[in-house]
C-alpha atoms as a PDB file:
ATOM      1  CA  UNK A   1     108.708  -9.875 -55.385  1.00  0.00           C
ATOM      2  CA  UNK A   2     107.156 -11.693 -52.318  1.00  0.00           C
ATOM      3  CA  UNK A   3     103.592  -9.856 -51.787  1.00  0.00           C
ATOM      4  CA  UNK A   4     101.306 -12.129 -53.442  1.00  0.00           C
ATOM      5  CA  UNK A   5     101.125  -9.828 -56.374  1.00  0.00           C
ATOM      6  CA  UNK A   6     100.354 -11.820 -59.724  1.00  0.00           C
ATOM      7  CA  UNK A   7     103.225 -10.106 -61.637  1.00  0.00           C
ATOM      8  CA  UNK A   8     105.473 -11.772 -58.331  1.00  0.00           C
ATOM      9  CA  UNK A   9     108.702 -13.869 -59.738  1.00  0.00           C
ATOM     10  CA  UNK A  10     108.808 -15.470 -56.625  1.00  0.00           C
ATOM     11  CA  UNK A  11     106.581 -17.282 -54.060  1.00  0.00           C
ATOM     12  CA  UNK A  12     108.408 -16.787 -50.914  1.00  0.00           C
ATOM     13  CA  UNK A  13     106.737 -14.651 -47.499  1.00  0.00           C
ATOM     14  CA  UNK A  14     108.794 -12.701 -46.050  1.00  0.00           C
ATOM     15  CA  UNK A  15     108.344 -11.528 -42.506  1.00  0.00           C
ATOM     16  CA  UNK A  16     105.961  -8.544 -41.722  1.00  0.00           C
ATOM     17  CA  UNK A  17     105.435  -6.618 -38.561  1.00  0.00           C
ATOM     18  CA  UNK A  18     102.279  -7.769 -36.416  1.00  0.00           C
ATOM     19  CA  UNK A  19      99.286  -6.357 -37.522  1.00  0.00           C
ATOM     20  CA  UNK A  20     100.798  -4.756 -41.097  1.00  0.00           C
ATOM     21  CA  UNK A  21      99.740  -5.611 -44.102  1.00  0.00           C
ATOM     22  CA  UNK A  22     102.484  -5.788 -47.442  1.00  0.00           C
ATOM     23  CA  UNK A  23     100.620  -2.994 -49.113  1.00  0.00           C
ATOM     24  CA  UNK A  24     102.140  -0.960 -46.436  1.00  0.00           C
ATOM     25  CA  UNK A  25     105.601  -1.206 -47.088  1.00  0.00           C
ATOM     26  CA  UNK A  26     107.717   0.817 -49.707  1.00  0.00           C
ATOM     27  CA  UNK A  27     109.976  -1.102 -51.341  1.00  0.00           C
ATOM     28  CA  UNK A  28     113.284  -0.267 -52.588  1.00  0.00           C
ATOM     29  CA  UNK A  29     113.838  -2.932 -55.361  1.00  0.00           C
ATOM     30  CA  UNK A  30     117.745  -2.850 -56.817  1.00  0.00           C
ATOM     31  CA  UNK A  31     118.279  -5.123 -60.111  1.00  0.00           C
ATOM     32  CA  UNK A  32     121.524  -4.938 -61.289  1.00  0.00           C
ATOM     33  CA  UNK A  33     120.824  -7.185 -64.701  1.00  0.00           C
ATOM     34  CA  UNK A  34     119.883  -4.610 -67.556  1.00  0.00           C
ATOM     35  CA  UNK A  35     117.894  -7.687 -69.478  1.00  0.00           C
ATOM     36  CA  UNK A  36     115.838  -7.045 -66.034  1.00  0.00           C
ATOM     37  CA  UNK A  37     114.776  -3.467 -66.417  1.00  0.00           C
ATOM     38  CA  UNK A  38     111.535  -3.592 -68.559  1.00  0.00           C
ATOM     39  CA  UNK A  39     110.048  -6.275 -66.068  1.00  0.00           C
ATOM     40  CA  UNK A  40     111.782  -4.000 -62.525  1.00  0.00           C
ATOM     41  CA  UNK A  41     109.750  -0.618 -64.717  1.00  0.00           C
ATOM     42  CA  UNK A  42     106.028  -2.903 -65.338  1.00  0.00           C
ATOM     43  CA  UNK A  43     106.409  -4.530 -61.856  1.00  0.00           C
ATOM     44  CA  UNK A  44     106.776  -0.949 -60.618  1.00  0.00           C
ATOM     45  CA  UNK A  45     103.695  -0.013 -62.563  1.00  0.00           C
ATOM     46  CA  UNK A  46     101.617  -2.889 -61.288  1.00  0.00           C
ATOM     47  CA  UNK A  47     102.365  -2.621 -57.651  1.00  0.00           C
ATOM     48  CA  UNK A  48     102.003   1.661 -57.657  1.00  0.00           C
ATOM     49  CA  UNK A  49      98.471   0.946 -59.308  1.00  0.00           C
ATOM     50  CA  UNK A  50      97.724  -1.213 -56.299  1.00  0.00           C
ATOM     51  CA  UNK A  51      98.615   1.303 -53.982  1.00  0.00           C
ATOM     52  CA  UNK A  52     102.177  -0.011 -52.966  1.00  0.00           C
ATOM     53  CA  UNK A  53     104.791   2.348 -52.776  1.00  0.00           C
ATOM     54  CA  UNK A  54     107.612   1.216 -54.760  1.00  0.00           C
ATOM     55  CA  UNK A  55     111.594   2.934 -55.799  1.00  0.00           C
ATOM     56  CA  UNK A  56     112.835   1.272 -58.366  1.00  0.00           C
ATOM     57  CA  UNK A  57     116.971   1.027 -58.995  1.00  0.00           C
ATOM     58  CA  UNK A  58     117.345  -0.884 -62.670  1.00  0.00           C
ATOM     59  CA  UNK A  59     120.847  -1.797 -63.657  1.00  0.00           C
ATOM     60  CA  UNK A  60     122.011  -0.795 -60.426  1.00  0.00           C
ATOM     61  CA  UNK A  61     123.996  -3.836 -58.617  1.00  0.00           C
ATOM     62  CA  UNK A  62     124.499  -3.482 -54.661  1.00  0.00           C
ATOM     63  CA  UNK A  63     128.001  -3.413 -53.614  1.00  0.00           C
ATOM     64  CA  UNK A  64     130.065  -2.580 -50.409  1.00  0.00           C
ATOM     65  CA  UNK A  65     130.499   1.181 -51.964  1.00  0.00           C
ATOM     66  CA  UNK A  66     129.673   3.830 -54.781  1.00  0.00           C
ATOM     67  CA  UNK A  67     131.832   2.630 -58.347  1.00  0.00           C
ATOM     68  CA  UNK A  68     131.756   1.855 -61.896  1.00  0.00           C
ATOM     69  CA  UNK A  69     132.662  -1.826 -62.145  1.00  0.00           C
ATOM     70  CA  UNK A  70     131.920  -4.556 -64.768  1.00  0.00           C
ATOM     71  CA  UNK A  71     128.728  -6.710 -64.420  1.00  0.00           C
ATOM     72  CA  UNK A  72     128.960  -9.937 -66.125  1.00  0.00           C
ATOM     73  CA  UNK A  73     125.793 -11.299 -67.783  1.00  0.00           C
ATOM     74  CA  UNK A  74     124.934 -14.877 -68.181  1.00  0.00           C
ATOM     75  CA  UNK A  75     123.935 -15.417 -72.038  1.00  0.00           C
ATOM     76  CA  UNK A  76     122.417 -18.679 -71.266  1.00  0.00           C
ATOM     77  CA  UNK A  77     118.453 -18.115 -71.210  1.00  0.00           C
ATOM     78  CA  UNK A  78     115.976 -14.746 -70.601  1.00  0.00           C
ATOM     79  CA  UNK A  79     116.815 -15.419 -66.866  1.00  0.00           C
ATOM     80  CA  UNK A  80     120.139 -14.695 -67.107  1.00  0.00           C
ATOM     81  CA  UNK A  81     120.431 -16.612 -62.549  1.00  0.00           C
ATOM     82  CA  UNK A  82     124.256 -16.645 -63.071  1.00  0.00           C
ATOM     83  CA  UNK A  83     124.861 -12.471 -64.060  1.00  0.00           C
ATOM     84  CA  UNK A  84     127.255 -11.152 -61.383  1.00  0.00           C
ATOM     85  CA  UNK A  85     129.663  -8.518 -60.541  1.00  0.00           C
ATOM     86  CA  UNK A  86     131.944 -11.306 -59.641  1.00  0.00           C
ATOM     87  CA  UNK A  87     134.652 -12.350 -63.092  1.00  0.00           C
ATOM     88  CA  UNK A  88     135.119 -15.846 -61.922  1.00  0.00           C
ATOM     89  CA  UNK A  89     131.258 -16.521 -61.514  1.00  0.00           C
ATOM     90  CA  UNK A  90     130.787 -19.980 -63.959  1.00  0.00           C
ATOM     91  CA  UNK A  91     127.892 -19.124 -66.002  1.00  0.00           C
ATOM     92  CA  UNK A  92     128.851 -15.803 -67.783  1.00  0.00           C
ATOM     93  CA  UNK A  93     132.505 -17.610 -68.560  1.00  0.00           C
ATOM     94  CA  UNK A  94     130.524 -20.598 -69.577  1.00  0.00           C
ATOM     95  CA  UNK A  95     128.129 -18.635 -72.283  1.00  0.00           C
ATOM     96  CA  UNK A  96     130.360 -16.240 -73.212  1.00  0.00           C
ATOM     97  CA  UNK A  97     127.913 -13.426 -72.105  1.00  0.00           C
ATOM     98  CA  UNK A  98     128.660  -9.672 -72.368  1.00  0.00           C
ATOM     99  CA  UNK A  99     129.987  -7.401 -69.735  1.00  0.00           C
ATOM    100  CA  UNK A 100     128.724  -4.393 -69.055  1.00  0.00           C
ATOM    101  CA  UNK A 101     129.738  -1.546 -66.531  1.00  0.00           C
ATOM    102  CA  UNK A 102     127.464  -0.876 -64.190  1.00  0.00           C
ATOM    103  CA  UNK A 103     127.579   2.288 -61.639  1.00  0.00           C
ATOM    104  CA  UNK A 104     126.878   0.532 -57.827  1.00  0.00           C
ATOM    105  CA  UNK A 105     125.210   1.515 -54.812  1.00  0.00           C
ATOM    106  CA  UNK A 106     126.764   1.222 -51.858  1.00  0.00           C
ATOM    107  CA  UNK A 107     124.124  -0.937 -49.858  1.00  0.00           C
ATOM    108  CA  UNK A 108     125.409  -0.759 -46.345  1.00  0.00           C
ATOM    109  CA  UNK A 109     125.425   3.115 -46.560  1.00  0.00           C
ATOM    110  CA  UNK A 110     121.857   3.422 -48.357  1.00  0.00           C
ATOM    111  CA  UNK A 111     120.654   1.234 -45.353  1.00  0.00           C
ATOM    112  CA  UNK A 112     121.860   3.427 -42.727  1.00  0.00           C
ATOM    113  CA  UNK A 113     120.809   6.499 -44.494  1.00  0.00           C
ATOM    114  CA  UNK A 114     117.684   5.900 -44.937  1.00  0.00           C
ATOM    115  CA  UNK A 115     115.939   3.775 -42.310  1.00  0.00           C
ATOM    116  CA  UNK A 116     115.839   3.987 -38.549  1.00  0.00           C
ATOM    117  CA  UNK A 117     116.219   1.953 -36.045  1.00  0.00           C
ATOM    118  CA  UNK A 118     112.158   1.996 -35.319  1.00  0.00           C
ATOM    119  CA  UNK A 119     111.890   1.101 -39.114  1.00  0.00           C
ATOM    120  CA  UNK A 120     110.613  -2.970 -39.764  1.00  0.00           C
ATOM    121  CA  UNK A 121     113.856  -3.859 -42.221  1.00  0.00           C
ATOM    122  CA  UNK A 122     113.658  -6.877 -44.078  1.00  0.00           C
ATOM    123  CA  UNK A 123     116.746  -7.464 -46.733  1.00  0.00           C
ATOM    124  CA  UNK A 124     116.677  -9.963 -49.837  1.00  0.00           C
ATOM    125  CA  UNK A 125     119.922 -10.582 -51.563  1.00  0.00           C
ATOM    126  CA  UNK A 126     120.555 -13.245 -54.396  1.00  0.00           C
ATOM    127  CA  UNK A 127     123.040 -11.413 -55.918  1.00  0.00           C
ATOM    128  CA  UNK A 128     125.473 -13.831 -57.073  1.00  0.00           C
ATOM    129  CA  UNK A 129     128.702 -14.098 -55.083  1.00  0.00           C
ATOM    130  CA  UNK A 130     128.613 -10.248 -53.949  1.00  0.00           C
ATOM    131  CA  UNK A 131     127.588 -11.714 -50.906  1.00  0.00           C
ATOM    132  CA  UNK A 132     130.953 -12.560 -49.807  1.00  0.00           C
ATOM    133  CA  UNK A 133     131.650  -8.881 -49.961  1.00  0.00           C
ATOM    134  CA  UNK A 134     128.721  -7.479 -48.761  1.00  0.00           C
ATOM    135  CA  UNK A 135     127.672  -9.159 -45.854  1.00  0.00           C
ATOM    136  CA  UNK A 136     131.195  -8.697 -43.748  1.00  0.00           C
ATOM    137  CA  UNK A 137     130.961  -5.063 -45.157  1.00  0.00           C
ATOM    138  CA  UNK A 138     127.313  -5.054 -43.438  1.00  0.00           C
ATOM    139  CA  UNK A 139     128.547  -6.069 -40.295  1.00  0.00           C
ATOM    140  CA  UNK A 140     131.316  -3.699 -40.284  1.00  0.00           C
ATOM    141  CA  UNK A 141     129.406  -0.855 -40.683  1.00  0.00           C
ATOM    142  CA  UNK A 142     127.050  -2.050 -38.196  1.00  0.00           C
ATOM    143  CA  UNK A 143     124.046  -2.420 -40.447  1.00  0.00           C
ATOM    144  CA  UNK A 144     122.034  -4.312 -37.827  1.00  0.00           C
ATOM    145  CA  UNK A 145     121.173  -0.881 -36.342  1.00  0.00           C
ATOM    146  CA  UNK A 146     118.674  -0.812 -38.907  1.00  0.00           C
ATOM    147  CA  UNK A 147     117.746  -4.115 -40.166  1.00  0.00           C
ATOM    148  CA  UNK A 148     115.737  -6.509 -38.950  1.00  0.00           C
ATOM    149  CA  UNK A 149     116.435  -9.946 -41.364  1.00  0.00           C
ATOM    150  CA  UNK A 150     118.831 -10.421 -44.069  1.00  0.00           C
ATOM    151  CA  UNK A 151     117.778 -13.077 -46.389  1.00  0.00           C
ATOM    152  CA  UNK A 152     120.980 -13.778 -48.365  1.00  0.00           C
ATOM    153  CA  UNK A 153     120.603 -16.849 -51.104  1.00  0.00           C
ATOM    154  CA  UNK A 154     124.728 -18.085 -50.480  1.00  0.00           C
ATOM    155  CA  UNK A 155     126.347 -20.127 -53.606  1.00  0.00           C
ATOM    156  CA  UNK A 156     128.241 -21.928 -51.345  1.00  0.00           C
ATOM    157  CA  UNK A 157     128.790 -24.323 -54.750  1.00  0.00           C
ATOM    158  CA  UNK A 158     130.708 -22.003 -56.158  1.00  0.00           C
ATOM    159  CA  UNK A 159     133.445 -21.775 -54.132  1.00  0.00           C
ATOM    160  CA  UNK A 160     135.584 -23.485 -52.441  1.00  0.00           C
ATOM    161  CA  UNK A 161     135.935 -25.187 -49.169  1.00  0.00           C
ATOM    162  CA  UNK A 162     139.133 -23.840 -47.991  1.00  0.00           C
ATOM    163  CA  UNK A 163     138.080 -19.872 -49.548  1.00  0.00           C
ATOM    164  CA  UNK A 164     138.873 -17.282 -46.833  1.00  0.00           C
ATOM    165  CA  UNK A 165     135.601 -15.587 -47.362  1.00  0.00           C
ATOM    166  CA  UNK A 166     133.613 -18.397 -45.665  1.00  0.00           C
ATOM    167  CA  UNK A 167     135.183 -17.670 -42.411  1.00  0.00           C
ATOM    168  CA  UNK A 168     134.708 -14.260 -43.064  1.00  0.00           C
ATOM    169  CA  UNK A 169     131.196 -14.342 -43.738  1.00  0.00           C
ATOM    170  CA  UNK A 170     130.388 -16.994 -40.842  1.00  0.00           C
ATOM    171  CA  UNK A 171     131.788 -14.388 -38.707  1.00  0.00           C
ATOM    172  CA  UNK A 172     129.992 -11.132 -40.643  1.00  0.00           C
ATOM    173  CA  UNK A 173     126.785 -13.474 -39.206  1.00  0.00           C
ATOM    174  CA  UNK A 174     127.597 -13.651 -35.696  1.00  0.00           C
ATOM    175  CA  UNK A 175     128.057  -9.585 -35.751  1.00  0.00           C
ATOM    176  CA  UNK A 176     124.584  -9.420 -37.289  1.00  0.00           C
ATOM    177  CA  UNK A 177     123.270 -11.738 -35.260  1.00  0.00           C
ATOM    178  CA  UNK A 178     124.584 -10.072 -32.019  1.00  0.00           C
ATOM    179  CA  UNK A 179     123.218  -6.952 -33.227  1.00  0.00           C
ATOM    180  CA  UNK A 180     119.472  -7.782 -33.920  1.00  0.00           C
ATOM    181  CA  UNK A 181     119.561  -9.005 -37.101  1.00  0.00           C
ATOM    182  CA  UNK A 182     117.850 -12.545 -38.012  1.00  0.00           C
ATOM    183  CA  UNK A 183     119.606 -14.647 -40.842  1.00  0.00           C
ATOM    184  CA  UNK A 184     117.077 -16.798 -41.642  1.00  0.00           C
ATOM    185  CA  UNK A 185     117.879 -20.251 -44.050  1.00  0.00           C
ATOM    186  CA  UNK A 186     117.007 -18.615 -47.440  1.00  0.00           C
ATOM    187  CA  UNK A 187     116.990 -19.795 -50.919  1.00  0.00           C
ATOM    188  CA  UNK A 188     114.890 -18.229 -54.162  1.00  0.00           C
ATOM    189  CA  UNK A 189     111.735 -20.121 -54.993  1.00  0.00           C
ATOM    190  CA  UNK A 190     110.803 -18.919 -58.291  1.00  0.00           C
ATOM    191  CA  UNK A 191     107.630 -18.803 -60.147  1.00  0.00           C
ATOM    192  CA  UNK A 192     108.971 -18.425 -63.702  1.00  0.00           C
END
């Protein structure tokens, strides 16, 4: 969460229209860890008792459509940073943490479907390799329509060099560029 709110995990300010104050967003807040889903519920809580209008999605990853797949959770800490829909992510191979399936949203068509072109769209992913899906899926489905700035953490050190999906999401960029949408340098600055 970015509004200054003390139960905020992170410390990051995101854009905001001139003249708007956070408070007068509604968030739409998708966690696809199920360790997460106690903290996504009392985060809810604390920002609906402010006045903030909040939608929650708890074990719910974001994906290019609709499925059952298997999340992999990192087993090393609480934090569980390296959980990811993606099998060859390092740190759930590394700790030997569970899998889980998970039932996905499809975030490209939960965009367009719910916000307009009029709406002020801000998008925060740190979603663990997915992003090498999603983001050439976004662009595609010409998500820019609707959405202002995509802040996407990239683990670039996870892959390699020479890995198709680097041109691919270079490219995804341009499109979303060209459409509207700012890509802003972006990486999580955590408070925990």
């Amino acid at each position: 969460m970015f509004l200054g709110h003390p139960n905020a995990t992170e410390s990051f300010v995101f854009p905001k229209p001139e003249g708007m104050e956070y408070r007068d967003a509604e968030l739409f807040l998708f966690e696809a860890n199920p360790n997460f889903n106690k903290e996504l519920v009392d985060l809810k809580q604390a920002l609906t008792n402010d006045g903030i209008k909040v939608n929650i999605y708890p074990s719910t990853p974001v994906w290019i459509d609709s499925v059952s797949m298997p999340f992999f959770i990192d087993a090393s800490n609480h934090h569980a940073a390296g959980s990811s829909l993606d099998p060859t992510h390092p740190d759930p191979i590394k700790t030997g943490g569970k899998t889980v399936n998970l039932t996905t949203v499809a975030i490209s068509q939960f965009l367009l479907k719910n916000f307009l072109p009029d709406d002020f769209v801000v998008v925060k992913m740190d979603i663990e390799l997915a992003e090498y899906a999603i983001v050439p899926h976004m662009a595609d489905m010409d998500v820019s329509s609707v959405m202002d700035y995509l802040f996407v953490e990239w683990h670039h050190w996870l892959i390699k060099g020479d890995d198709p999906r680097i041109a691919a999401v270079n490219h995804a960029a341009d499109v979303l560029k060209a459409g509207g949408t700012q890509l802003p340098q972006y990486n999580t600055v955590s408070k925990r």
